[in-house]
PDB file of N, CA and C in Angstrom:
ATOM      1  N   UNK A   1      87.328  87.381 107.553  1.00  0.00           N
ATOM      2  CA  UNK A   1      88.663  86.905 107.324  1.00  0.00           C
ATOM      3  C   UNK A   1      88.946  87.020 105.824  1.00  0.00           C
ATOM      4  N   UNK A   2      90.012  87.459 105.205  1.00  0.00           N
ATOM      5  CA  UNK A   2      90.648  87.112 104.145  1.00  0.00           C
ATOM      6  C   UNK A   2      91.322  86.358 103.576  1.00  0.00           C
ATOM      7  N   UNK A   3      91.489  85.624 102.754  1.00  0.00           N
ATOM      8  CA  UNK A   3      92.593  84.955 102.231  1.00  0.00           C
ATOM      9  C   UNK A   3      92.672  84.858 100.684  1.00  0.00           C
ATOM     10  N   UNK A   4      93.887  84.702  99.952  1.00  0.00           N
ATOM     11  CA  UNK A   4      94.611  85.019  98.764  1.00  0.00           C
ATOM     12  C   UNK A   4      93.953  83.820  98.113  1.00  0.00           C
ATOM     13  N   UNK A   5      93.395  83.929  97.091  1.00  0.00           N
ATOM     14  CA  UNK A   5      93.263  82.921  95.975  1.00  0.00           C
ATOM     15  C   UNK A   5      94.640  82.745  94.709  1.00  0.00           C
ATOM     16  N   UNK A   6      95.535  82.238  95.490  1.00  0.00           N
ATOM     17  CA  UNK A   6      96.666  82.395  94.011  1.00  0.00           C
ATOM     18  C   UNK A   6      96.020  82.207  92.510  1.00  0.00           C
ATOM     19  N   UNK A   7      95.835  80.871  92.845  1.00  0.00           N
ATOM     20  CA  UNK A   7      95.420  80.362  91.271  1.00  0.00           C
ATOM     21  C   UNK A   7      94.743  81.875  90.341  1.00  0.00           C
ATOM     22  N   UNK A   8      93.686  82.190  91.086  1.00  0.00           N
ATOM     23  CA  UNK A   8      92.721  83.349  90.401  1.00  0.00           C
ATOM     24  C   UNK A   8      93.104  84.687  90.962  1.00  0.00           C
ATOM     25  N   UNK A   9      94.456  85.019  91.596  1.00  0.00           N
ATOM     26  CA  UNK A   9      95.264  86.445  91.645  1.00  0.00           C
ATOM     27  C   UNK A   9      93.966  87.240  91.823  1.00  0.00           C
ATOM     28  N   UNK A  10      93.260  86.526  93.213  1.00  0.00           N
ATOM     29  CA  UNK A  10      92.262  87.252  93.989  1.00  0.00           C
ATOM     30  C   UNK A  10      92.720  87.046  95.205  1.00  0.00           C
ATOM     31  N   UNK A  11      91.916  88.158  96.220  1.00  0.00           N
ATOM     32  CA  UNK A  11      91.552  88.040  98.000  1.00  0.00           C
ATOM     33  C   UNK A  11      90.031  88.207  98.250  1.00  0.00           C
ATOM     34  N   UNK A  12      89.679  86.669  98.933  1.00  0.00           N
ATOM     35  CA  UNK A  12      88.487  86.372  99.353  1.00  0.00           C
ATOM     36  C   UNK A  12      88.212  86.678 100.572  1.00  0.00           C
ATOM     37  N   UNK A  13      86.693  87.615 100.964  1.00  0.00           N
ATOM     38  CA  UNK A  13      86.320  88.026 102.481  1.00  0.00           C
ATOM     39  C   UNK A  13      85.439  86.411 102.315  1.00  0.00           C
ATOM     40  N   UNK A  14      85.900  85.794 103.876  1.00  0.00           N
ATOM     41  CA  UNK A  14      85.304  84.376 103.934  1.00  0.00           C
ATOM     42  C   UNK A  14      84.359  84.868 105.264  1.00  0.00           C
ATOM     43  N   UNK A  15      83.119  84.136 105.560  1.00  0.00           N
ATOM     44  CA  UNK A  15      82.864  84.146 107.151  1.00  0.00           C
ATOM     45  C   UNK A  15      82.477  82.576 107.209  1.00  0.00           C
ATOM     46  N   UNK A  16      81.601  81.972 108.439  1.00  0.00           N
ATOM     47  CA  UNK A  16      81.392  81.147 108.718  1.00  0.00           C
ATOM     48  C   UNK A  16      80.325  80.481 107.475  1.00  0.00           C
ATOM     49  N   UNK A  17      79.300  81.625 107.328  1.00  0.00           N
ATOM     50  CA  UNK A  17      78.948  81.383 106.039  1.00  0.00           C
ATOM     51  C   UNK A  17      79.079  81.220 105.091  1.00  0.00           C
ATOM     52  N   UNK A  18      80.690  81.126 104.521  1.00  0.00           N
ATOM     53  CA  UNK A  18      80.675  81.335 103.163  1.00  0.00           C
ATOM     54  C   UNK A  18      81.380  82.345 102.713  1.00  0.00           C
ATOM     55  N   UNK A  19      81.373  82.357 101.441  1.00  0.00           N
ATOM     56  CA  UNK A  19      82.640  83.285 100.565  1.00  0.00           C
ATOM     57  C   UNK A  19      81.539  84.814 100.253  1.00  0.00           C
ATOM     58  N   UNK A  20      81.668  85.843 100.849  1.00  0.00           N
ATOM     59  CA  UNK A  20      81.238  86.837 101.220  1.00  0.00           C
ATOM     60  C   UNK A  20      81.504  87.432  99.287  1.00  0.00           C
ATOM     61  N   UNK A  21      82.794  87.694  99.127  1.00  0.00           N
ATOM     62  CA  UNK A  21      82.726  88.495  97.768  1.00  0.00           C
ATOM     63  C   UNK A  21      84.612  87.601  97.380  1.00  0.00           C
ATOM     64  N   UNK A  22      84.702  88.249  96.337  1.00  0.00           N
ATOM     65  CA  UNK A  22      86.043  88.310  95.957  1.00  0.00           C
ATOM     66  C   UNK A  22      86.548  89.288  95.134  1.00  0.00           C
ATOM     67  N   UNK A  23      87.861  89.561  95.405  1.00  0.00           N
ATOM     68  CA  UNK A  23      88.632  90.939  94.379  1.00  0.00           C
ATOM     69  C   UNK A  23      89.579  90.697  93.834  1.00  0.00           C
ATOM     70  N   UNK A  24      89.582  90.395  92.539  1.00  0.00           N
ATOM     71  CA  UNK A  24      90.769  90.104  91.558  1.00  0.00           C
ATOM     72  C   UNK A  24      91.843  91.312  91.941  1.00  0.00           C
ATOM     73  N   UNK A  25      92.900  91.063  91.938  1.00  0.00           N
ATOM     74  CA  UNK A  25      93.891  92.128  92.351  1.00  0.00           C
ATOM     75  C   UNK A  25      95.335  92.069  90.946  1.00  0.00           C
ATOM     76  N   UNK A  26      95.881  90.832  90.821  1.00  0.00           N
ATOM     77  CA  UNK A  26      96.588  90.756  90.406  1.00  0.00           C
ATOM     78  C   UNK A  26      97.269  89.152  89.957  1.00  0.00           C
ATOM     79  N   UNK A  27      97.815  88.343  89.069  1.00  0.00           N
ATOM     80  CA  UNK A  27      98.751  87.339  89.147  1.00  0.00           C
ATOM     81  C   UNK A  27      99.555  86.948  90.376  1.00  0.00           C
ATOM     82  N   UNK A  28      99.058  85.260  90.596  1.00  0.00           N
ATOM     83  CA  UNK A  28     100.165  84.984  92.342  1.00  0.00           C
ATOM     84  C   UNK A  28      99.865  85.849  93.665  1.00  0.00           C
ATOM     85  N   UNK A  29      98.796  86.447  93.938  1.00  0.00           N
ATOM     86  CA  UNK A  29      98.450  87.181  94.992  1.00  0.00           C
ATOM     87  C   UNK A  29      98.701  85.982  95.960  1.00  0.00           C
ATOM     88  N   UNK A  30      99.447  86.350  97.119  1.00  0.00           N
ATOM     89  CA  UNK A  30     100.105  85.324  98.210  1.00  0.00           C
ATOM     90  C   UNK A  30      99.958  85.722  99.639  1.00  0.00           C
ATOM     91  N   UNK A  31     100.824  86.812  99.278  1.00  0.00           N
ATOM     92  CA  UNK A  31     100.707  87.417 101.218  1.00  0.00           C
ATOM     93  C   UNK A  31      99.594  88.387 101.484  1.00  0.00           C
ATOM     94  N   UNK A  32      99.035  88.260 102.395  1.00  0.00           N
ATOM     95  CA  UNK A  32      98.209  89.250 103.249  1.00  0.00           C
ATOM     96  C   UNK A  32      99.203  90.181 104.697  1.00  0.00           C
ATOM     97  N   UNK A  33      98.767  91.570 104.465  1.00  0.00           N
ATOM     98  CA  UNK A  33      98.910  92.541 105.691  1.00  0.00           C
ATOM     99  C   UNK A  33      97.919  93.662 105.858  1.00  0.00           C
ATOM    100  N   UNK A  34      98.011  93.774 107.297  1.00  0.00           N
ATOM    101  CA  UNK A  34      96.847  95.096 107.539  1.00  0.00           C
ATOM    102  C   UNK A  34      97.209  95.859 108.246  1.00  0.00           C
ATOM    103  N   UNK A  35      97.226  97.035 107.799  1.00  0.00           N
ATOM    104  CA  UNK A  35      98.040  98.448 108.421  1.00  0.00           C
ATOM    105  C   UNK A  35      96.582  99.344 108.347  1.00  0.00           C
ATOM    106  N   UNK A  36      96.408  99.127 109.523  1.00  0.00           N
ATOM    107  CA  UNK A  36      94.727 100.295 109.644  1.00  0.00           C
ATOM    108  C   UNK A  36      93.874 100.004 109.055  1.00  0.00           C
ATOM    109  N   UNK A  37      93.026 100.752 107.767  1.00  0.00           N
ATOM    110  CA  UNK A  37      92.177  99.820 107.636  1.00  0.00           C
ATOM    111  C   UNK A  37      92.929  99.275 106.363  1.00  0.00           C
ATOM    112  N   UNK A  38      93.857  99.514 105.407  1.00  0.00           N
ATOM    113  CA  UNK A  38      94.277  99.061 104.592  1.00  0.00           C
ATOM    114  C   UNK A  38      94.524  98.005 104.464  1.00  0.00           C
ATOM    115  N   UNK A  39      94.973  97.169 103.566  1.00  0.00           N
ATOM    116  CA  UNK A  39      95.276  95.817 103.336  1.00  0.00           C
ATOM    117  C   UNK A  39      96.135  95.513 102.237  1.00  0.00           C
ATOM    118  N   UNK A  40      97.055  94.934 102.557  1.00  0.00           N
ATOM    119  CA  UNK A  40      98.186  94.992 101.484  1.00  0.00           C
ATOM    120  C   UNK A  40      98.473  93.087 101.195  1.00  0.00           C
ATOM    121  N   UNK A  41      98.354  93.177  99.491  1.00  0.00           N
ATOM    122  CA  UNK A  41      98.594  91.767  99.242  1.00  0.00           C
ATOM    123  C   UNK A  41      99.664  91.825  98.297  1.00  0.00           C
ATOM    124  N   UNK A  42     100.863  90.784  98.842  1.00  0.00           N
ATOM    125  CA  UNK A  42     101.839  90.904  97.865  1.00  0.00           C
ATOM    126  C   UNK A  42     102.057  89.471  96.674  1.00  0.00           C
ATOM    127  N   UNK A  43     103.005  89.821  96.219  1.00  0.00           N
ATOM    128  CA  UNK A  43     102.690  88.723  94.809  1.00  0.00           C
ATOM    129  C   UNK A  43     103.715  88.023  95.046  1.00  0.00           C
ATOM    130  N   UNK A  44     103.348  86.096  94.879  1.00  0.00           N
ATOM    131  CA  UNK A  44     104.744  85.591  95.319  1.00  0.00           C
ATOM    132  C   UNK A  44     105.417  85.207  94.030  1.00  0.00           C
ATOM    133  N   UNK A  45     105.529  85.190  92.947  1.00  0.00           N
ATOM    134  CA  UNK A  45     106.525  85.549  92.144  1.00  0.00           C
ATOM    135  C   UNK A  45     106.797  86.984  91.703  1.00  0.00           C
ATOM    136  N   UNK A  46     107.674  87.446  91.171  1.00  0.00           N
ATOM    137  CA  UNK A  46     107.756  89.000  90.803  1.00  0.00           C
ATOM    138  C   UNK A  46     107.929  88.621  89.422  1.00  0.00           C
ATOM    139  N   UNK A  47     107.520  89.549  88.941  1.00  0.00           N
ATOM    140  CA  UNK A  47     107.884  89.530  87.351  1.00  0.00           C
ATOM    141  C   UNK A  47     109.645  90.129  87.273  1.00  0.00           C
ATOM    142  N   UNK A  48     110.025  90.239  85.887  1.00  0.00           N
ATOM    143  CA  UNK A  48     110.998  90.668  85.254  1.00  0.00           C
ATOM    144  C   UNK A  48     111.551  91.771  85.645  1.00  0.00           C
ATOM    145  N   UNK A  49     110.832  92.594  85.814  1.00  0.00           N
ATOM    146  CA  UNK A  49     110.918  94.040  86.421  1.00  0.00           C
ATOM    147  C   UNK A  49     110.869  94.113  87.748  1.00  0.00           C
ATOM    148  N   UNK A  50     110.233  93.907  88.748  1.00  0.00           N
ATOM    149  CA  UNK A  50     109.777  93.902  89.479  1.00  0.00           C
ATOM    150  C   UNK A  50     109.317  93.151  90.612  1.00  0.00           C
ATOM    151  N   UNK A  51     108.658  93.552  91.870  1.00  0.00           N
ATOM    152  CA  UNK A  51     108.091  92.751  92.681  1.00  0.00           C
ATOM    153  C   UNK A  51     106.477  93.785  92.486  1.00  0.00           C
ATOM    154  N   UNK A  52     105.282  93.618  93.014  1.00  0.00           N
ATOM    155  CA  UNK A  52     104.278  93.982  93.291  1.00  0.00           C
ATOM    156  C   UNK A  52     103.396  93.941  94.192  1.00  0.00           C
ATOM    157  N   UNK A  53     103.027  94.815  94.849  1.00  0.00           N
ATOM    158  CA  UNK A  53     102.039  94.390  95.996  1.00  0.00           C
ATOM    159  C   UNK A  53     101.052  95.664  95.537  1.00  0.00           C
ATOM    160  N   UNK A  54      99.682  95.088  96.192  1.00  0.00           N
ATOM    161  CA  UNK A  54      98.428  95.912  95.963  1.00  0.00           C
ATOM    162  C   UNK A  54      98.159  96.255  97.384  1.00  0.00           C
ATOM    163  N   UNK A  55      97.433  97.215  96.984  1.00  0.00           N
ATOM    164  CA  UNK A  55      96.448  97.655  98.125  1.00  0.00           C
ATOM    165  C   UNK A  55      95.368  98.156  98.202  1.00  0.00           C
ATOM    166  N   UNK A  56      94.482  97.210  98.828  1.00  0.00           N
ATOM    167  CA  UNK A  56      93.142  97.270  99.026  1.00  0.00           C
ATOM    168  C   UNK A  56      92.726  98.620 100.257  1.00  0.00           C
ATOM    169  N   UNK A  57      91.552  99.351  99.747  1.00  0.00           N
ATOM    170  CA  UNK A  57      90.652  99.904 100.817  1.00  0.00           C
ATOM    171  C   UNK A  57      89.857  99.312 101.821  1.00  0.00           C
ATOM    172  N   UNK A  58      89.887 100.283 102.716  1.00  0.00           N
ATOM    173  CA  UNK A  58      88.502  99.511 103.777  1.00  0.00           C
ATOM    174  C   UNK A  58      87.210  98.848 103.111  1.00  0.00           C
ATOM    175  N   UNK A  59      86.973  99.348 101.917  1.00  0.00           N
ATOM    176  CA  UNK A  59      85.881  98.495 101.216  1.00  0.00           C
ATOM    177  C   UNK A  59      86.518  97.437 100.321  1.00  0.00           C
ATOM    178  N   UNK A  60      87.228  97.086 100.372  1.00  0.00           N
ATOM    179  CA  UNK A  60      88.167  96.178  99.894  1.00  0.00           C
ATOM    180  C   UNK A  60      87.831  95.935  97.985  1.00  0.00           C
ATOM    181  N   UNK A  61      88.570  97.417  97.983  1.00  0.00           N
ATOM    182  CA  UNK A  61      88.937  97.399  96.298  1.00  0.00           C
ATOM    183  C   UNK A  61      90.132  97.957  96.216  1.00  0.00           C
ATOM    184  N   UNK A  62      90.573  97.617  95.089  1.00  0.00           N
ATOM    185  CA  UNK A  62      92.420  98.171  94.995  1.00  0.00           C
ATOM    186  C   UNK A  62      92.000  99.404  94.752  1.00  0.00           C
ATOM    187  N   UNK A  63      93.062 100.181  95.501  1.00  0.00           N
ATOM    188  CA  UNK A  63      93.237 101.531  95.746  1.00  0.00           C
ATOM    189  C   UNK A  63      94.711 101.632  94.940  1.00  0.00           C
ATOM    190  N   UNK A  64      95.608 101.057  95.003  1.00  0.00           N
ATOM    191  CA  UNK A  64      96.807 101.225  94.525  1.00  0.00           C
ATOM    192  C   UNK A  64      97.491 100.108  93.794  1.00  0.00           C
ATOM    193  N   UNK A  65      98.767  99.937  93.022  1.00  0.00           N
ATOM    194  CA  UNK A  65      99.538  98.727  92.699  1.00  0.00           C
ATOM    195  C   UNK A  65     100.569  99.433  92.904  1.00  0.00           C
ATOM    196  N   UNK A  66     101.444  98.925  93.412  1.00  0.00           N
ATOM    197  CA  UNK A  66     103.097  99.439  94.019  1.00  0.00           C
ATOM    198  C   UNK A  66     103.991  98.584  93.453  1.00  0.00           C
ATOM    199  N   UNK A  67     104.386  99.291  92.166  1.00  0.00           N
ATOM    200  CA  UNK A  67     106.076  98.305  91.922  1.00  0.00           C
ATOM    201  C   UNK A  67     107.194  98.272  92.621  1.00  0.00           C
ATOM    202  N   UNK A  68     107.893  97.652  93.240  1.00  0.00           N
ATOM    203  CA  UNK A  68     109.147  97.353  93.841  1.00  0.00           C
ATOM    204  C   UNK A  68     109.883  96.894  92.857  1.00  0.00           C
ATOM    205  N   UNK A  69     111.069  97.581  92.603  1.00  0.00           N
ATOM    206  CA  UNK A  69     111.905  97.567  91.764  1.00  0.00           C
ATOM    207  C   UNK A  69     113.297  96.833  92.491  1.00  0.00           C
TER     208      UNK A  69
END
């Protein structure tokens, strides 16, 4: 399972055991989605410019940062 660490603008793989790893992604990391094996976390404030969402690989490292303008 995943879930967003706002405070530390990470996504944590959790299991029953415990906090498996974590991946700093970005500031305000909030939402989680999964489109295949991808994984997309978006940011719940946007900056000035922008909105941002990342996207993680099946090995769950950012592969991309996507500005929304």
């Amino acid at each position: 399972m995943l879930v967003t660490l706002t405070g530390l603008g990470a996504v944590a793989e959790v299991t029953p055991d415990g906090v498996e790893g974590v991946v700093p992604v970005g500031p305000d990391a909030r939402g989680l989605a999964q489109l295949g094996d991808d994984v997309y976390v978006s940011r719940w404030r946007s900056a000035e410019g922008g909105g941002t969402v990342w996207r993680l690989d099946a090995g769950l490292a950012v592969a991309a940062e996507l500005g929304l303008a």
